[in-house]
Protein backbone atom coordinates (compact mmCIF):
# COMPACT_ATOMS: atom_id res chain seq x y z
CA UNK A 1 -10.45 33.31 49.63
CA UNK A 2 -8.57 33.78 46.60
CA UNK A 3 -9.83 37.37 45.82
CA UNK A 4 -8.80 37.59 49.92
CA UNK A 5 -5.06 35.92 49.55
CA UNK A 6 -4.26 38.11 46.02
CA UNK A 7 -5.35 41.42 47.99
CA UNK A 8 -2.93 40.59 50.81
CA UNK A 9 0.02 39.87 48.40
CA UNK A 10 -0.66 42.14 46.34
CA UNK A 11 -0.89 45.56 49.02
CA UNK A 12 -4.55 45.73 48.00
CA UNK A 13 -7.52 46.30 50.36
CA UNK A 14 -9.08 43.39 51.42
CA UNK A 15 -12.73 42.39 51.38
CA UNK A 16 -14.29 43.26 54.86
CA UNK A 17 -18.16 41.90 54.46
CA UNK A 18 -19.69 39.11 52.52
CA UNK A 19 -23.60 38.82 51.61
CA UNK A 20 -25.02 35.88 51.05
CA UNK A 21 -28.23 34.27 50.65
CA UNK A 22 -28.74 32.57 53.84
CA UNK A 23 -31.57 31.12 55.51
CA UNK A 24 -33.49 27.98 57.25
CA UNK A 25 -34.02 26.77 53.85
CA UNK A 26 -31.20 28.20 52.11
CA UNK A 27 -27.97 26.89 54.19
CA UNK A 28 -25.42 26.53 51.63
CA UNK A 29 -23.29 28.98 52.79
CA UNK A 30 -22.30 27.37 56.18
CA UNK A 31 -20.45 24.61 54.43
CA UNK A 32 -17.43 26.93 53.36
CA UNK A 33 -18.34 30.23 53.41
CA UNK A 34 -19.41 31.05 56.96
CA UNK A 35 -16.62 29.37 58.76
CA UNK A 36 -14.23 31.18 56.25
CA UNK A 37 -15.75 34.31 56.94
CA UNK A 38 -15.47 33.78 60.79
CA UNK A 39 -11.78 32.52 60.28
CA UNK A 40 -10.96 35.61 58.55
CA UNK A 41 -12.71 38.09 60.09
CA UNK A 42 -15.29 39.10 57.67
CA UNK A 43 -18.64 40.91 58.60
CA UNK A 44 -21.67 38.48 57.24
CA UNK A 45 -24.84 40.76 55.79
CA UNK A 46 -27.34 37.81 54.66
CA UNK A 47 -30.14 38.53 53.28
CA UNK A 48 -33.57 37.01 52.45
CA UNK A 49 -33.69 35.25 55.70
CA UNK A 50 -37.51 34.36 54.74
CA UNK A 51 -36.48 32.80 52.00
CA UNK A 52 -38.52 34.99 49.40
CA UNK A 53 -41.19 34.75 51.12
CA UNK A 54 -41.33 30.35 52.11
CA UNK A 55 -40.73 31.77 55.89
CA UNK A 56 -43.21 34.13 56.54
CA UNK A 57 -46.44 31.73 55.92
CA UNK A 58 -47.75 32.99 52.95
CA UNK A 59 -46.39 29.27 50.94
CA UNK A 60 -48.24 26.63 53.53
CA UNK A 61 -50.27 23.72 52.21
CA UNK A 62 -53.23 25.52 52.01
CA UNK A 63 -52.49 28.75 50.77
CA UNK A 64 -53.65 29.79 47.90
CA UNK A 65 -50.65 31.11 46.29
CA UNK A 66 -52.04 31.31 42.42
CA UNK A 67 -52.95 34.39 40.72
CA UNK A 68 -50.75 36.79 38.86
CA UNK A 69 -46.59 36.46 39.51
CA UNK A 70 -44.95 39.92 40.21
CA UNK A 71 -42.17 40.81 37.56
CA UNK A 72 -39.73 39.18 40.39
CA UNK A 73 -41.58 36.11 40.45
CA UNK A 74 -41.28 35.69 37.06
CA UNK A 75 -38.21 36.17 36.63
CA UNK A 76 -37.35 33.50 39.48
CA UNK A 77 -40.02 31.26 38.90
CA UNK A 78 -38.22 28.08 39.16
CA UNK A 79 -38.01 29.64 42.81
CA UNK A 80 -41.57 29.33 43.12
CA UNK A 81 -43.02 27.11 40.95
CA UNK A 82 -44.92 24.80 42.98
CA UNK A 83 -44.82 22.05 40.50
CA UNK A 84 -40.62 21.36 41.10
CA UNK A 85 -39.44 19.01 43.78
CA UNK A 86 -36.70 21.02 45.03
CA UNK A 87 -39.91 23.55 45.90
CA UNK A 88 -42.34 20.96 46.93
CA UNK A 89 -39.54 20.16 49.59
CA UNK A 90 -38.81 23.63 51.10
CA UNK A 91 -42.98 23.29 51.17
CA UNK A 92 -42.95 20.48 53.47
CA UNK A 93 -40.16 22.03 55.07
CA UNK A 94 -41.84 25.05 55.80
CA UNK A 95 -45.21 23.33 57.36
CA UNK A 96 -42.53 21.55 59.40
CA UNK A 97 -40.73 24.88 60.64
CA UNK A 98 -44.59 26.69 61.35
CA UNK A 99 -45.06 23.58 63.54
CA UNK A 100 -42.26 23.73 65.56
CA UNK A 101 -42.65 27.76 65.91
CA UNK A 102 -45.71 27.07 67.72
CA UNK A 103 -44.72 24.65 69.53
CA UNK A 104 -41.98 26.96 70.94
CA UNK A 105 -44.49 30.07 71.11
CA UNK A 106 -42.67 32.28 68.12
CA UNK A 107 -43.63 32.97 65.03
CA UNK A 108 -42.48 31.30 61.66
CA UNK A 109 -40.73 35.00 61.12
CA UNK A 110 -39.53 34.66 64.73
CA UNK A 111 -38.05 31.62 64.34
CA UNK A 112 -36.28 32.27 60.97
CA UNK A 113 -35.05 35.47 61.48
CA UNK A 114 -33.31 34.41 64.95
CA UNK A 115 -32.00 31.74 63.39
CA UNK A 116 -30.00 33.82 61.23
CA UNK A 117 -29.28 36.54 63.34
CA UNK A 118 -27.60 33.04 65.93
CA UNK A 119 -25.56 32.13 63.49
CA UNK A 120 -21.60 33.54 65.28
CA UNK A 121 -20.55 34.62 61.45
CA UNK A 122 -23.39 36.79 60.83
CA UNK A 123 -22.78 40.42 61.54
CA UNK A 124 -26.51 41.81 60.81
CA UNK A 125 -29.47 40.29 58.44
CA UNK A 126 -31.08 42.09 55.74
CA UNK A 127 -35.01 41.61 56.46
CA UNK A 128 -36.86 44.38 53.23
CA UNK A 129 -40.03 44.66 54.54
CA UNK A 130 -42.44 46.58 52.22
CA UNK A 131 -45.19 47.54 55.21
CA UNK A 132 -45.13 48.66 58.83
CA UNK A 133 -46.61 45.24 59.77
CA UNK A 134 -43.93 43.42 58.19
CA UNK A 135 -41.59 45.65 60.19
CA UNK A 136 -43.30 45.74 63.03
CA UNK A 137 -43.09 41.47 62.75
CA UNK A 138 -39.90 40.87 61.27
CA UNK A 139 -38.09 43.46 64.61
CA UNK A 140 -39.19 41.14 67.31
CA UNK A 141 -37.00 38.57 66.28
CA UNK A 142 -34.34 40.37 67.32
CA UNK A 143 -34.82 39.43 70.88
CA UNK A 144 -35.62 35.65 70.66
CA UNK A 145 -32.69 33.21 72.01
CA UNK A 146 -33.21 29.66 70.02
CA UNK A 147 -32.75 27.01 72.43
CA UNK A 148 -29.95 24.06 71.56
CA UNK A 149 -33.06 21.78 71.29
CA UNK A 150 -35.02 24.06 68.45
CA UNK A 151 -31.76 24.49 66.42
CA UNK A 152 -31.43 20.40 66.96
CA UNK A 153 -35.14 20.38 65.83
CA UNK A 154 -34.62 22.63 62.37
CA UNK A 155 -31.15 20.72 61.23
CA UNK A 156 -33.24 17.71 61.77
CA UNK A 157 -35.69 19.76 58.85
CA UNK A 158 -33.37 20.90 56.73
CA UNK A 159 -29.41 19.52 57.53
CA UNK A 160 -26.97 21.96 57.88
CA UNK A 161 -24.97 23.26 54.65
CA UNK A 162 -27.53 22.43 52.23
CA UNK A 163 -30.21 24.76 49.71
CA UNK A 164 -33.27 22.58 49.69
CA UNK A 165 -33.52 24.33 45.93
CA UNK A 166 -30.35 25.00 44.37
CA UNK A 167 -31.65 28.29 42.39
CA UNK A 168 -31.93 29.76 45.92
CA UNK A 169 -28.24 29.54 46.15
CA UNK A 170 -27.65 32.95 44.37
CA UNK A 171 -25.44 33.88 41.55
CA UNK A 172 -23.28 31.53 40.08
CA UNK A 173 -20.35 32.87 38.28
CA UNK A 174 -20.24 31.17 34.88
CA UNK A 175 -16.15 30.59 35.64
CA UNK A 176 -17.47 28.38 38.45
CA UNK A 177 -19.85 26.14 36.36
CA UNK A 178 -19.07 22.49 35.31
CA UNK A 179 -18.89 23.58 31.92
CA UNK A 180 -15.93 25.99 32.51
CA UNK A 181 -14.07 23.69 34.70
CA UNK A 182 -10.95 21.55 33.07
CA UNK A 183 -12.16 18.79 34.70
């Protein structure tokens, strides 16, 4: 809002779009940001609404997830190392979400996508699928309506305006770190 507020005084063009990291696991962002957004007028882009990958089913209890990391992987690992809390939770969280999915006849991918795509701040969600099934899955949750009682259901998973894993959160700027702060 500050970037917003010294554009305005200053005759500058003002940001139009913000994008975030949001999804079912990663919610951060409607504590300040998506309201703001929605106050102001701002498109909302989000991406990763599959949280990496924790939405679409390939993390579940008994997946085998072991084997080589990708570069990306790697480099994120305390994303996706199993052995954390903060993962072990979006984990549980996950099985949770699958369940109720099923029980409401969509897909995990259903159900997380068009819960992102609900939310009234967000303009359009970035999906990056690398194959025509993932595309082929990801585009018909484009057309589900969540009821009030699923969306009752998930905050009951994961609470509104929380990460379940703070590293999901996206970049920090170092200015906004405890250590930078004066107090």
């Amino acid at each position: 809002m500050e970037a917003q507020w010294t554009a305005r005084d200053r005759g500058r063009e003002q940001f139009r779009s913000e994008q975030p990291p949001y999804s079912i696991l990663t919610r951060g962002v409607e504590a300040e940001v998506l309201p703001a957004c929605l106050r102001y007028g701002m498109g909302v882009i989000p991406y990763s609404p599959l949280a990496g990958g924790w939405l679409s089913g390939r993390y579940r209890m008994d997946a085998d997830v072991t084997g080589p990391m990708s570069y990306a992987r790697q480099r994120l690992a305390n994303r996706f190392d199993m052995s954390l809390p903060e993962n072990q939770r979006k984990l549980d969280a996950a099985e949770q979400l699958a369940e109720l999915a099923e029980q409401s006849g969509l897909t995990l991918i259903q159900l997380a996508i068009a819960f992102v795509l609900r939310h009234p701040a967000v303009t359009a969600a970035i999906i990056g699928p690398r194959t025509m099934d993932h595309l082929e899955s990801q585009l018909t949750a484009a057309d589900v309506q969540l009821s009030e009682d699923v969306l009752d259901r998930i905050d009951k998973i994961v609470p509104p305006g929380i990460n379940l894993n703070p590293a999901d959160g996206g970049w920090v700027s170092p200015a906004l770190e405890p250590a930078a702060r004066r107090r």
